[in-house]
PDB file of N, CA and C in Angstrom:
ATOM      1  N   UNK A   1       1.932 -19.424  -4.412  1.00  0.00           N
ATOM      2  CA  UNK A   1       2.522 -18.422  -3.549  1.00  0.00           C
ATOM      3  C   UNK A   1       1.473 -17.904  -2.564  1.00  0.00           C
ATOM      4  N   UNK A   2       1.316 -18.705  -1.382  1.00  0.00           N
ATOM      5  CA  UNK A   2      -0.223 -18.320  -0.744  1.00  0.00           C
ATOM      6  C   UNK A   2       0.162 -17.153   0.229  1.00  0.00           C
ATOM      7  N   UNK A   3       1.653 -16.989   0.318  1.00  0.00           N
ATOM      8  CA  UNK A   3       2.214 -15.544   1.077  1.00  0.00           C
ATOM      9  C   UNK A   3       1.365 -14.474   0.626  1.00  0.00           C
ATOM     10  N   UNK A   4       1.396 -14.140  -0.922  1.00  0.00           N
ATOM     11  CA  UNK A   4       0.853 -13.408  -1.520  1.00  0.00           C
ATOM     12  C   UNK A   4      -0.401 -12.993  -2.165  1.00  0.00           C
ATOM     13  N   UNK A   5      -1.137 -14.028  -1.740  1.00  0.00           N
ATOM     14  CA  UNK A   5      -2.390 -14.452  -1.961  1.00  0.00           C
ATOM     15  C   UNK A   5      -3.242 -12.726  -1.597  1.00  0.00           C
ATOM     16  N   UNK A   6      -2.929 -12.252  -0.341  1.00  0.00           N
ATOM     17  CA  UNK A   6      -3.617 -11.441   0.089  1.00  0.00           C
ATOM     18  C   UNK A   6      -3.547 -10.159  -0.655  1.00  0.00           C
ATOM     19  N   UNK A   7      -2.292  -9.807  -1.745  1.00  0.00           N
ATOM     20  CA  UNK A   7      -2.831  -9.140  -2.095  1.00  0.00           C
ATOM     21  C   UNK A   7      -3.174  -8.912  -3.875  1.00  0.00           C
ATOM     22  N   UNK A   8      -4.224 -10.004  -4.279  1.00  0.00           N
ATOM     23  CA  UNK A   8      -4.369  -9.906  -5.109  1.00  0.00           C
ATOM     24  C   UNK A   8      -6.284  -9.236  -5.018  1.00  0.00           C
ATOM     25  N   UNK A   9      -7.248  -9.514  -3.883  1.00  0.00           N
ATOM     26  CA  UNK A   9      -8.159  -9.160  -4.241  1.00  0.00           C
ATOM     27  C   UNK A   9      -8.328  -7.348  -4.545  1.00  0.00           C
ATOM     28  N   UNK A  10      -7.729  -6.671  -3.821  1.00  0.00           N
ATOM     29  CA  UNK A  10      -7.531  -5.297  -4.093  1.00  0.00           C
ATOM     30  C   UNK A  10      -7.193  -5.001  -5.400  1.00  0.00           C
ATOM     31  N   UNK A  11      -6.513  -6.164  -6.386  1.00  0.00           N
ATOM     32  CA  UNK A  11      -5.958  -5.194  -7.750  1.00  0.00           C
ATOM     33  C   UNK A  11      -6.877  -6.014  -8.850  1.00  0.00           C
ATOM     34  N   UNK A  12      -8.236  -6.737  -8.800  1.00  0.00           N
ATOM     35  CA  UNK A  12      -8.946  -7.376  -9.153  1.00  0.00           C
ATOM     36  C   UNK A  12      -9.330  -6.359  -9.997  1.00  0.00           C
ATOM     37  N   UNK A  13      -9.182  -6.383 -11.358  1.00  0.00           N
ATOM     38  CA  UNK A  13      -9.573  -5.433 -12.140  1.00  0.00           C
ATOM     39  C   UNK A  13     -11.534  -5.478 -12.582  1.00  0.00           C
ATOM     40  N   UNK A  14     -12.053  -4.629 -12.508  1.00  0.00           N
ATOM     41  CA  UNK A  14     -13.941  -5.266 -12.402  1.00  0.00           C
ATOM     42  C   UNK A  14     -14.258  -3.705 -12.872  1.00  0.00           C
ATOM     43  N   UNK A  15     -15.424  -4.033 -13.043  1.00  0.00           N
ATOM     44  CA  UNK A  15     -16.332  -2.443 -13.005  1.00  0.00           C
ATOM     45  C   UNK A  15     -16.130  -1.662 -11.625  1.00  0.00           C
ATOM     46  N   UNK A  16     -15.350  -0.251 -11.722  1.00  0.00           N
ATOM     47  CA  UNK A  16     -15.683   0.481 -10.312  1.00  0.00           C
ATOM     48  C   UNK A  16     -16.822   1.265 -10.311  1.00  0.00           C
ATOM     49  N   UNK A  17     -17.477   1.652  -9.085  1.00  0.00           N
ATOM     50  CA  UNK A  17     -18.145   2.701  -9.185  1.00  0.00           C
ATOM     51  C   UNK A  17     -17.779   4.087  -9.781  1.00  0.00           C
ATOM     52  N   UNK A  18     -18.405   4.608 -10.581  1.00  0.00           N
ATOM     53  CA  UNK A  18     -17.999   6.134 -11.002  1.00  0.00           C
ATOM     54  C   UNK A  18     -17.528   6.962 -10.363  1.00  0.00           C
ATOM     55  N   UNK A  19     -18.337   7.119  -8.564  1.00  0.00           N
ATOM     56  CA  UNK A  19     -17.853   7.882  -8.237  1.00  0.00           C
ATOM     57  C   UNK A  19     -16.196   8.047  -7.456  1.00  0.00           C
ATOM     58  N   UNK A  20     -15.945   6.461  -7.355  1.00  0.00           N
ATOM     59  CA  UNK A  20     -15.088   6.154  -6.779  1.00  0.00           C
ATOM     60  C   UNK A  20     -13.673   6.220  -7.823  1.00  0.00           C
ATOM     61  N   UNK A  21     -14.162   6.189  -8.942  1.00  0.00           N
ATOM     62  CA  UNK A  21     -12.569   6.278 -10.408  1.00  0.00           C
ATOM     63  C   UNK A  21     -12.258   8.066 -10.384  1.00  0.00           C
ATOM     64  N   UNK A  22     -13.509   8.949 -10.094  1.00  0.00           N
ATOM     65  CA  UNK A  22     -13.356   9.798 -10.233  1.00  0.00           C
ATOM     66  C   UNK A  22     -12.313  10.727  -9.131  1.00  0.00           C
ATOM     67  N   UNK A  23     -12.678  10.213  -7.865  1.00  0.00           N
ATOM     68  CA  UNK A  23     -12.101  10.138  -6.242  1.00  0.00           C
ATOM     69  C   UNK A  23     -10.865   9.796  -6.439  1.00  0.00           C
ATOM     70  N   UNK A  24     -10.559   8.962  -7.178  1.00  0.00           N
ATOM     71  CA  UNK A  24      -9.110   8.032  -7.275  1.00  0.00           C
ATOM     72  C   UNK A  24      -8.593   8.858  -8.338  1.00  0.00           C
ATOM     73  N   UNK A  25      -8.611   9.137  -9.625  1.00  0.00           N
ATOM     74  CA  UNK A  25      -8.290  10.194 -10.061  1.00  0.00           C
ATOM     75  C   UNK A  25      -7.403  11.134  -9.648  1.00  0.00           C
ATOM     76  N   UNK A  26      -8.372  11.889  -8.772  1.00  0.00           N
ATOM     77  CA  UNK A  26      -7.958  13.435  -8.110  1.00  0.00           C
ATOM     78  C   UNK A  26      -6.799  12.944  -6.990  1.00  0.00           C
ATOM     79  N   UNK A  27      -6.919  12.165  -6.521  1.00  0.00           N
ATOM     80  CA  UNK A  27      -5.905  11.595  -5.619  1.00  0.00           C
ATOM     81  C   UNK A  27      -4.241  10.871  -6.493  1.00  0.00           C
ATOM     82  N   UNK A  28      -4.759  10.021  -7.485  1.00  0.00           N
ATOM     83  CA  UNK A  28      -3.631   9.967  -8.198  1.00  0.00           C
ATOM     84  C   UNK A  28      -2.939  11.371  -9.080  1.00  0.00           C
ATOM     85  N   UNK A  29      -3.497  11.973  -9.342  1.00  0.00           N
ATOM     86  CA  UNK A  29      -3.188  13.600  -9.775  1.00  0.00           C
ATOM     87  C   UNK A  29      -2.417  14.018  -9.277  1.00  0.00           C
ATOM     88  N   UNK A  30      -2.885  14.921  -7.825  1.00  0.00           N
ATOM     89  CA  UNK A  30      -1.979  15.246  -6.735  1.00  0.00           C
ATOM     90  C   UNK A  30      -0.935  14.439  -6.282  1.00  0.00           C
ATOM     91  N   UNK A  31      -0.997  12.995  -5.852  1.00  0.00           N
ATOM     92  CA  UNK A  31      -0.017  12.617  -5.766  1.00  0.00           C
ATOM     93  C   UNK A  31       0.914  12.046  -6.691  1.00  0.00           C
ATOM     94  N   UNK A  32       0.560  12.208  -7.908  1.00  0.00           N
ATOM     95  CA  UNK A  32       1.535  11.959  -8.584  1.00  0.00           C
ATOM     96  C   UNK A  32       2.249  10.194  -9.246  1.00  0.00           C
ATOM     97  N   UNK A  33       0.720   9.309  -8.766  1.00  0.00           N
ATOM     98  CA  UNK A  33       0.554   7.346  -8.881  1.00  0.00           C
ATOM     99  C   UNK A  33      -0.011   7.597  -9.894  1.00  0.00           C
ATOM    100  N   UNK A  34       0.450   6.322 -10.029  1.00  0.00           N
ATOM    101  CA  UNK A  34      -0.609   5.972 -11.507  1.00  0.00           C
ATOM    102  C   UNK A  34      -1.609   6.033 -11.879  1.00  0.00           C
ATOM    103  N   UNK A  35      -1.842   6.440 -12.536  1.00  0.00           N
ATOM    104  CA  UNK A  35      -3.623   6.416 -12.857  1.00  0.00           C
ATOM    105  C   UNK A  35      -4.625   5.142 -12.746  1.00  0.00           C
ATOM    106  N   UNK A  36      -3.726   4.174 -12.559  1.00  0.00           N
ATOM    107  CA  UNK A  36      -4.179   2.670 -12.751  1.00  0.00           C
ATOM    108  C   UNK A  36      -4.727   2.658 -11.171  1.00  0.00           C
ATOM    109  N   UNK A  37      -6.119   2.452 -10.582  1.00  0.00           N
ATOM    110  CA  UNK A  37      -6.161   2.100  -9.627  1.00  0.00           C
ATOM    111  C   UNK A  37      -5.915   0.919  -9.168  1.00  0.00           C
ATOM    112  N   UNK A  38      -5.477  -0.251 -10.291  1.00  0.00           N
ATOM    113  CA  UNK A  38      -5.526  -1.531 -10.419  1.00  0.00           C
ATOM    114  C   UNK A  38      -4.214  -1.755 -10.122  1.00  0.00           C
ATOM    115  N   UNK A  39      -3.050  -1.298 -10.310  1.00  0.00           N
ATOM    116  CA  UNK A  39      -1.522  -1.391 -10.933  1.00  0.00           C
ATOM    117  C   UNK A  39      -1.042  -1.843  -9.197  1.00  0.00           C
ATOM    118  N   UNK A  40      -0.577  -3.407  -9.363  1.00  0.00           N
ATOM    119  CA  UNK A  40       0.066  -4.171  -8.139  1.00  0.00           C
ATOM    120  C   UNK A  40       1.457  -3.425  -7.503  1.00  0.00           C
ATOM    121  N   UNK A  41       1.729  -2.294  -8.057  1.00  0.00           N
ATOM    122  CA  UNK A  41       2.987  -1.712  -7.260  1.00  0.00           C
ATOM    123  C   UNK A  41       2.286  -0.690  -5.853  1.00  0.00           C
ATOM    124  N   UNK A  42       1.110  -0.560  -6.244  1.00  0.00           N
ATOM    125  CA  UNK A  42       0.587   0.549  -5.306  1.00  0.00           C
ATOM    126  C   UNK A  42       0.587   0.492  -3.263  1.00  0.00           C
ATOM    127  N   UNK A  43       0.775  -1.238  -3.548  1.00  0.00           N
ATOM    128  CA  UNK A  43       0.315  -1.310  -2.017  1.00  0.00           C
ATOM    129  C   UNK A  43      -0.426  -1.043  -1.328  1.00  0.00           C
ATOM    130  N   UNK A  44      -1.327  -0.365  -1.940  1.00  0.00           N
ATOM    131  CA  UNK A  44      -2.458   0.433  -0.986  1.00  0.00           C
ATOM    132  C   UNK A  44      -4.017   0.163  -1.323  1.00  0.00           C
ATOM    133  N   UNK A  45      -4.258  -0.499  -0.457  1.00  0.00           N
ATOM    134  CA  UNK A  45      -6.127  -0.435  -0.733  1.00  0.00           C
ATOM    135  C   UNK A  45      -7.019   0.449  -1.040  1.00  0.00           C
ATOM    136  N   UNK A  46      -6.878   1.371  -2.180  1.00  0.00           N
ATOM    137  CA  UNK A  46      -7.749   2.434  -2.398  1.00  0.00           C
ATOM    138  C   UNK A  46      -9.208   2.560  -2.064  1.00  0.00           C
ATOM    139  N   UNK A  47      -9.867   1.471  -2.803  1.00  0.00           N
ATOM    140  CA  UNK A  47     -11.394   1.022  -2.543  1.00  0.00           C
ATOM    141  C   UNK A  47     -11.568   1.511  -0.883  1.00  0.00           C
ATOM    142  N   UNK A  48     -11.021   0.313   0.116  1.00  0.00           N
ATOM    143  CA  UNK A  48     -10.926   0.901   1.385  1.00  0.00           C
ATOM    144  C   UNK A  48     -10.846   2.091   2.259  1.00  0.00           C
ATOM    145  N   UNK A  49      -9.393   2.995   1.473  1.00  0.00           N
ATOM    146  CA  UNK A  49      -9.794   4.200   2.252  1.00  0.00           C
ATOM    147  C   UNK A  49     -10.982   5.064   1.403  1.00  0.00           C
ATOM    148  N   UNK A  50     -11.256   4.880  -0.121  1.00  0.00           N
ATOM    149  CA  UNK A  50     -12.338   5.369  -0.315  1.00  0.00           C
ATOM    150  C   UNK A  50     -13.473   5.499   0.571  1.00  0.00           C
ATOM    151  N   UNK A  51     -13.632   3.917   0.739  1.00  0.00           N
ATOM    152  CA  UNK A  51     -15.045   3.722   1.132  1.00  0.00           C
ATOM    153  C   UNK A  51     -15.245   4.706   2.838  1.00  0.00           C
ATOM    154  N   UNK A  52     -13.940   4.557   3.361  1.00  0.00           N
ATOM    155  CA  UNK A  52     -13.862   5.420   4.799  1.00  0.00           C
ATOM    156  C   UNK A  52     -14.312   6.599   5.124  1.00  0.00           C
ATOM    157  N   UNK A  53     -14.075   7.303   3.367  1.00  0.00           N
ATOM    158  CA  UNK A  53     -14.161   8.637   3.191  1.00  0.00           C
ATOM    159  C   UNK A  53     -12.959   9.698   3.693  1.00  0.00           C
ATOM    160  N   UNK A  54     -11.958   8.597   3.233  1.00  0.00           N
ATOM    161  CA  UNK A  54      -9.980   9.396   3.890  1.00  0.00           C
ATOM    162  C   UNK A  54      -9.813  10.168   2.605  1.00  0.00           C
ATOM    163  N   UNK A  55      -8.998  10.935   2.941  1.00  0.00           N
ATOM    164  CA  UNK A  55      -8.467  11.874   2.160  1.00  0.00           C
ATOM    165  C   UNK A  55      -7.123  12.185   2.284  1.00  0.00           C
ATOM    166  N   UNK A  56      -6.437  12.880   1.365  1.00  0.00           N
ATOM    167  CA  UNK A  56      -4.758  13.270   1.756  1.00  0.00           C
ATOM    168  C   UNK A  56      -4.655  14.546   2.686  1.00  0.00           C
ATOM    169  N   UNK A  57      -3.401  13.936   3.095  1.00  0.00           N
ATOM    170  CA  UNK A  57      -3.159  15.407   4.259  1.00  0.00           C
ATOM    171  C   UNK A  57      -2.227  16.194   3.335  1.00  0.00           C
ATOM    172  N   UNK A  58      -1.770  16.878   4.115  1.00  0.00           N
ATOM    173  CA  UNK A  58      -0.754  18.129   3.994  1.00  0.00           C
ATOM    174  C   UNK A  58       0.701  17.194   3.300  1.00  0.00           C
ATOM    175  N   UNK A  59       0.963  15.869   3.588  1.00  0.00           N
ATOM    176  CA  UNK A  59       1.902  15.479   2.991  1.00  0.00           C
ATOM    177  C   UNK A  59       1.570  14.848   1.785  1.00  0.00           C
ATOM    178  N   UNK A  60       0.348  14.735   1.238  1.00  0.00           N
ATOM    179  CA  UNK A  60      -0.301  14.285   0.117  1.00  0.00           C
ATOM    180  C   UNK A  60      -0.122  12.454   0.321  1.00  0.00           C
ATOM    181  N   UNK A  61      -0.285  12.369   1.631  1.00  0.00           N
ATOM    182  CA  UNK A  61      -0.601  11.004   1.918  1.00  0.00           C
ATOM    183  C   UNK A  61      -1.586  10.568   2.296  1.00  0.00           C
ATOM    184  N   UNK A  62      -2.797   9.372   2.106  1.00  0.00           N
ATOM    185  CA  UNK A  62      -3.635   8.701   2.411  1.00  0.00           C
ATOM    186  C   UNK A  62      -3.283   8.249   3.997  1.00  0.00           C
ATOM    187  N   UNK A  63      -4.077   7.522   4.978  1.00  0.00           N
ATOM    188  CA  UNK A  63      -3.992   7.223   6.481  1.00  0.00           C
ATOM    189  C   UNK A  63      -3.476   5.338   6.084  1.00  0.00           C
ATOM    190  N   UNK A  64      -2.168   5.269   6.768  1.00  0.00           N
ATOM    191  CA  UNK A  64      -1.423   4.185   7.084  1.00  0.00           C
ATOM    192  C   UNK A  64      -2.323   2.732   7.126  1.00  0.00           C
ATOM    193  N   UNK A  65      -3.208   2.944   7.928  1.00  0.00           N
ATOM    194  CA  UNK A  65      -4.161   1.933   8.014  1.00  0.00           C
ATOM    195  C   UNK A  65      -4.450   0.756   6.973  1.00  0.00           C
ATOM    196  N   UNK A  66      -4.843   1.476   5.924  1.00  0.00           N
ATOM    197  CA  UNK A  66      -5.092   1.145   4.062  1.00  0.00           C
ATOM    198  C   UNK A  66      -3.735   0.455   3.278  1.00  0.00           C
ATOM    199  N   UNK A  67      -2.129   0.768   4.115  1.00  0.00           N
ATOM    200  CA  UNK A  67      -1.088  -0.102   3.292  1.00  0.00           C
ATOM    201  C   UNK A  67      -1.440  -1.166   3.359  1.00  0.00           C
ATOM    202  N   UNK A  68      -1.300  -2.366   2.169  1.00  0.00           N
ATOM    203  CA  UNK A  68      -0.835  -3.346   2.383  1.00  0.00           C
ATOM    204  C   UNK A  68       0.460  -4.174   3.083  1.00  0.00           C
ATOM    205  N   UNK A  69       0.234  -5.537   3.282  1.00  0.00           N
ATOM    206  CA  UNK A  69       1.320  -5.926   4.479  1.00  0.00           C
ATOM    207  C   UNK A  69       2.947  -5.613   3.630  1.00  0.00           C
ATOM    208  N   UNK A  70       3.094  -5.359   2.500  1.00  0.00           N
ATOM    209  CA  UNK A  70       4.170  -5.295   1.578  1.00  0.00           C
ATOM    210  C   UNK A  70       4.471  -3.943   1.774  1.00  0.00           C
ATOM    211  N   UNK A  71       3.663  -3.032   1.922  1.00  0.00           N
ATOM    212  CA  UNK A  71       4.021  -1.727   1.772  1.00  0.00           C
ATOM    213  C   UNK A  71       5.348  -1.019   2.118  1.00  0.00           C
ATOM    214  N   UNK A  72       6.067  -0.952   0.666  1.00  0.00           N
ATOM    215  CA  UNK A  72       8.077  -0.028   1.144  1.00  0.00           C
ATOM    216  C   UNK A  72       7.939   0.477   2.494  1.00  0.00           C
ATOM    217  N   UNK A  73       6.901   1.497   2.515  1.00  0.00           N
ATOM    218  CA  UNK A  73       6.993   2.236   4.110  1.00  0.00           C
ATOM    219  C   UNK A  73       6.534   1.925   5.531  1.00  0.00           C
ATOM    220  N   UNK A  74       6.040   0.496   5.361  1.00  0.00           N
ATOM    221  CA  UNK A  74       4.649  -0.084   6.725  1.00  0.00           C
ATOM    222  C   UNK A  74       5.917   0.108   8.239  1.00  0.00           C
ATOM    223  N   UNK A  75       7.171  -0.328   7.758  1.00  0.00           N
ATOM    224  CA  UNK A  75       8.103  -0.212   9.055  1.00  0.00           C
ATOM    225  C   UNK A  75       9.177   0.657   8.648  1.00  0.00           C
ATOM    226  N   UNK A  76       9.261   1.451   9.749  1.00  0.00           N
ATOM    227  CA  UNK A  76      10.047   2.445   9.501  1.00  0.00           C
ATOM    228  C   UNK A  76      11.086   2.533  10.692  1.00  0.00           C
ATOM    229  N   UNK A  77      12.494   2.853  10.836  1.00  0.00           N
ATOM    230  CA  UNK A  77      13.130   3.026  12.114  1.00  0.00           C
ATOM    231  C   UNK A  77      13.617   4.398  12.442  1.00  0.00           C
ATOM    232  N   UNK A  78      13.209   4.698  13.616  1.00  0.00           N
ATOM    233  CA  UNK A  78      13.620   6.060  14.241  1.00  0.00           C
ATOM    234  C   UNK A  78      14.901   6.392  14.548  1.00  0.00           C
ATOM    235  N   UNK A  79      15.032   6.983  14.282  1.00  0.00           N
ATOM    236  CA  UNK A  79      16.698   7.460  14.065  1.00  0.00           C
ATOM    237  C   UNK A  79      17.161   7.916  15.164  1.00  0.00           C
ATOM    238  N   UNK A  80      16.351   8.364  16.037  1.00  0.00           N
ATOM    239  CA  UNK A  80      16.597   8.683  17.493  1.00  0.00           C
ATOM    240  C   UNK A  80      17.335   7.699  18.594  1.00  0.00           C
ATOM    241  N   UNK A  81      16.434   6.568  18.201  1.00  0.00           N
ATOM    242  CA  UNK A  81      16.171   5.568  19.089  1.00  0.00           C
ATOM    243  C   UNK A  81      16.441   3.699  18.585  1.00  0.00           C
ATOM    244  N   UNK A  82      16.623   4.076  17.235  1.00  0.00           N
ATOM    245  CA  UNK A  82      16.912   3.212  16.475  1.00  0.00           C
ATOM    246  C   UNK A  82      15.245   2.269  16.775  1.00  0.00           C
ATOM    247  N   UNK A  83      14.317   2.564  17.065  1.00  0.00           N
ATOM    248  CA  UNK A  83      13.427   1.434  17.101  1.00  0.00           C
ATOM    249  C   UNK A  83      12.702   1.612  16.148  1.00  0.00           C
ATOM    250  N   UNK A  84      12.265   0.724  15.957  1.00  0.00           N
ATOM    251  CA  UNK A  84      11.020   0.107  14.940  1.00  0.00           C
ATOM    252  C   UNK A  84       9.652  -0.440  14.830  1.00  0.00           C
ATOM    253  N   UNK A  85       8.889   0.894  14.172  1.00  0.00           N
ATOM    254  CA  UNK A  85       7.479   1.345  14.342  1.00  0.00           C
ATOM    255  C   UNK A  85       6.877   0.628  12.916  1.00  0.00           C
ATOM    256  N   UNK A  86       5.424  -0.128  13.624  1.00  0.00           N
ATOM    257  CA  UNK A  86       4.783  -0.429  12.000  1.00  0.00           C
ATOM    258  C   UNK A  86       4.308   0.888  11.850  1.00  0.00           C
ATOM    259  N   UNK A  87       3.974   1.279  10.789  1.00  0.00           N
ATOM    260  CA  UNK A  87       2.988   2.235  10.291  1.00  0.00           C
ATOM    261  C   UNK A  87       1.161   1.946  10.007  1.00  0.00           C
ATOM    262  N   UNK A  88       1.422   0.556   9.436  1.00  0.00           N
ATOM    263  CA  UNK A  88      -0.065   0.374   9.471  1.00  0.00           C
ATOM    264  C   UNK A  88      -0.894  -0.380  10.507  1.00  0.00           C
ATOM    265  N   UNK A  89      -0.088  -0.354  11.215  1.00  0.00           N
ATOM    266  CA  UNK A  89      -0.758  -1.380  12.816  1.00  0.00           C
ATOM    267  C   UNK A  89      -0.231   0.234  13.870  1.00  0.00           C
ATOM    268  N   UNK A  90       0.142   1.143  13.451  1.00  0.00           N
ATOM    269  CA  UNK A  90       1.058   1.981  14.401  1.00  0.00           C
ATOM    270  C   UNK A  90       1.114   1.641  15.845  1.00  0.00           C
ATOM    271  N   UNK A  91       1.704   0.472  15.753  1.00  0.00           N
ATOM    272  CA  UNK A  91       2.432  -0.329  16.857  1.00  0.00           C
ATOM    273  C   UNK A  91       4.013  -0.425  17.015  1.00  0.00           C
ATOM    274  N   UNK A  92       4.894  -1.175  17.668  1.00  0.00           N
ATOM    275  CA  UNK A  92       6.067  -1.206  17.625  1.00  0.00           C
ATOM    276  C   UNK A  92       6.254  -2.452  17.046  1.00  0.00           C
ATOM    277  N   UNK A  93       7.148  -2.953  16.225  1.00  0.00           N
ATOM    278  CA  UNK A  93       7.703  -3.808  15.774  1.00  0.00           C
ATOM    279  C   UNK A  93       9.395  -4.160  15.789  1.00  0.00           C
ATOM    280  N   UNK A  94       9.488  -5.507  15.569  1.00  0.00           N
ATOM    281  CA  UNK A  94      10.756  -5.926  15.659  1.00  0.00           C
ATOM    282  C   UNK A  94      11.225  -5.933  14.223  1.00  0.00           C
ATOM    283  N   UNK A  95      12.599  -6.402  14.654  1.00  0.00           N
ATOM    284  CA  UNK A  95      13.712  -6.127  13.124  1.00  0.00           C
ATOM    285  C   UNK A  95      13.274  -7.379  12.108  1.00  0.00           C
ATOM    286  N   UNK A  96      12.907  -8.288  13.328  1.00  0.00           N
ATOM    287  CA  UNK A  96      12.863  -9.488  12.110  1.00  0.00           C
ATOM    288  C   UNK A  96      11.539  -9.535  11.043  1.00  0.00           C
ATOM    289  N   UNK A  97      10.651  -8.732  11.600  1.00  0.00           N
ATOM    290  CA  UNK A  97       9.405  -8.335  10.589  1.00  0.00           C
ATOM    291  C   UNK A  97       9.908  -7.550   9.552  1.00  0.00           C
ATOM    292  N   UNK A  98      10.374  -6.088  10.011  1.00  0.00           N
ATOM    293  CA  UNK A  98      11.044  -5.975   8.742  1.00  0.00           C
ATOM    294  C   UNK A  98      11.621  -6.208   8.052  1.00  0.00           C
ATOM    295  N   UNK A  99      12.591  -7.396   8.298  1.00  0.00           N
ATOM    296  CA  UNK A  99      13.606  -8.181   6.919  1.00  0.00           C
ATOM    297  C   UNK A  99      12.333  -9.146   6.588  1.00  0.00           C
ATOM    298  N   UNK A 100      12.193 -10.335   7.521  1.00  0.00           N
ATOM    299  CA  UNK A 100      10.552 -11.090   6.476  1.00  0.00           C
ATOM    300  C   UNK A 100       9.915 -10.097   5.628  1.00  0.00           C
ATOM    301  N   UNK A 101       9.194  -8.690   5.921  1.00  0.00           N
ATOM    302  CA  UNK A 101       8.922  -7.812   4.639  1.00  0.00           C
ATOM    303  C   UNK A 101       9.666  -7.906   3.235  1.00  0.00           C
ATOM    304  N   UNK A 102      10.553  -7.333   3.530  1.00  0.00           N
ATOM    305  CA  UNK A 102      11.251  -6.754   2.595  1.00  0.00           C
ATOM    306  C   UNK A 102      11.748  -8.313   1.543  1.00  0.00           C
ATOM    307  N   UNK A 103      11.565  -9.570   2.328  1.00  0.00           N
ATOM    308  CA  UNK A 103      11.543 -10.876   1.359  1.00  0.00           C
ATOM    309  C   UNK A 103      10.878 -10.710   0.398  1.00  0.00           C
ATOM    310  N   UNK A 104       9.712 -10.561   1.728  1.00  0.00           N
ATOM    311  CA  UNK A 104       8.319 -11.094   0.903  1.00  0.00           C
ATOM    312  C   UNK A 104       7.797 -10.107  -0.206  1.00  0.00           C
ATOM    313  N   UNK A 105       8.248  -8.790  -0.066  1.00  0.00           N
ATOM    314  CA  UNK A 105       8.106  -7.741  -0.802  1.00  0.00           C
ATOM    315  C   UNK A 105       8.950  -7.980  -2.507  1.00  0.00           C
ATOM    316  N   UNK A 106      10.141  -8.395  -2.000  1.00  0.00           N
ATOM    317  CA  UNK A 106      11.156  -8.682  -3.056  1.00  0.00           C
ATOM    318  C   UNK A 106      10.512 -10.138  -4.092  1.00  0.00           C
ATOM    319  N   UNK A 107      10.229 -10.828  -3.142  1.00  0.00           N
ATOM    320  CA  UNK A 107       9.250 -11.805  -4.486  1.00  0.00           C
ATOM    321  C   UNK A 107       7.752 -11.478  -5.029  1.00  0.00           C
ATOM    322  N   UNK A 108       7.301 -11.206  -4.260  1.00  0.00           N
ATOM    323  CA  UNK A 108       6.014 -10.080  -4.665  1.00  0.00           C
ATOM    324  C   UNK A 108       6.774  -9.242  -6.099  1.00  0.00           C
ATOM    325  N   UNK A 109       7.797  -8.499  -6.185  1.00  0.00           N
ATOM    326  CA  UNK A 109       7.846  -7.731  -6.973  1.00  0.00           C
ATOM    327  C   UNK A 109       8.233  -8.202  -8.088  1.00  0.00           C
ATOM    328  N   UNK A 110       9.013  -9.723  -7.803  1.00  0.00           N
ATOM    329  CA  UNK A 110       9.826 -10.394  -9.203  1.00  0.00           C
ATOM    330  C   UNK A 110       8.512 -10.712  -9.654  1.00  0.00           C
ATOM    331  N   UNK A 111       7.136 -11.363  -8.969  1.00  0.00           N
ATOM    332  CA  UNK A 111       6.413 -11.821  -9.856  1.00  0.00           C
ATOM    333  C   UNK A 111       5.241 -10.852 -11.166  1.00  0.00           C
ATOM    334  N   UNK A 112       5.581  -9.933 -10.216  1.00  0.00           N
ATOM    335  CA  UNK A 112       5.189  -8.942 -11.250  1.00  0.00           C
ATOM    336  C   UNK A 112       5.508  -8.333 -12.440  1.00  0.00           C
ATOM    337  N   UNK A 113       7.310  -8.351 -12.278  1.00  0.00           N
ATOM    338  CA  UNK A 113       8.295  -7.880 -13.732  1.00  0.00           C
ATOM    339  C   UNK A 113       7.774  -9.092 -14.249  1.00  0.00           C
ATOM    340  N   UNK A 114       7.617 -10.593 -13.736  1.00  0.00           N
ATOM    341  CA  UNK A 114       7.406 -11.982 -14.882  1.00  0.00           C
ATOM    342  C   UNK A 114       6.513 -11.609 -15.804  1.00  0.00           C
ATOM    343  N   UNK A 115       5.235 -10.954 -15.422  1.00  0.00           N
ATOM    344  CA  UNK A 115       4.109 -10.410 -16.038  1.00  0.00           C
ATOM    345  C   UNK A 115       3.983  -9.870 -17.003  1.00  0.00           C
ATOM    346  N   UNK A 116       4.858  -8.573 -16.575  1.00  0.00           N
ATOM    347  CA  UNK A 116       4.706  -7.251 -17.417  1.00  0.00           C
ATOM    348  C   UNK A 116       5.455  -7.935 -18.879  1.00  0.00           C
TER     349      UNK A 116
END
């Protein structure tokens, strides 16, 4: 499945730095994720925005940048205008990216229930 290839180095389970489990922690706390910084539902490159030195805002969200290409929320459509914005490129995007997502997202996720 080389679609998915990309996001396996992020959930590479290894020694983290201390200070960085501790960082991840306080962030899974508040928001309310798993404690697992490892756990393949997350979508999100933690290590990365760690290393940036990002933090949550006021909506107890991390900066868009850090989703992975799977991420539920990366395209979103405006209700105004009906168009369609990536979130982590915060560019404009077309419809057909978001259905290819939401494929590729949907087998991404079966291979994970195979797992568990």
């Amino acid at each position: 499945m080389a679609i998915l290839d990309f996001l396996s180095k992020p959930f590479e389970p290894g020694e983290d730095d201390p200070e960085f489990l501790d960082w991840y922690s306080n962030i899974a706390e508040k928001a309310n994720i798993s404690s697992d910084p490892n756990d393949p539902r997350h979508y999100y490159d933690y290590r990365a925005a760690y290393e940036s030195g990002a933090g949550l805002d006021e909506r107890k969200h991390l900066p868009s940048e850090f989703k992975h290409d799977l991420h539920p929320n990366r395209y979103i459509i405006d209700k105004k205008d009906l168009s369609i914005h990536d979130t982590k490129y915060d560019a404009p995007a077309k419809f057909e990216d978001m259905i290819l997502q939401a494929f590729q997202r949907k087998e991404y996720e079966e291979s994970i229930w195979k797992n568990d």
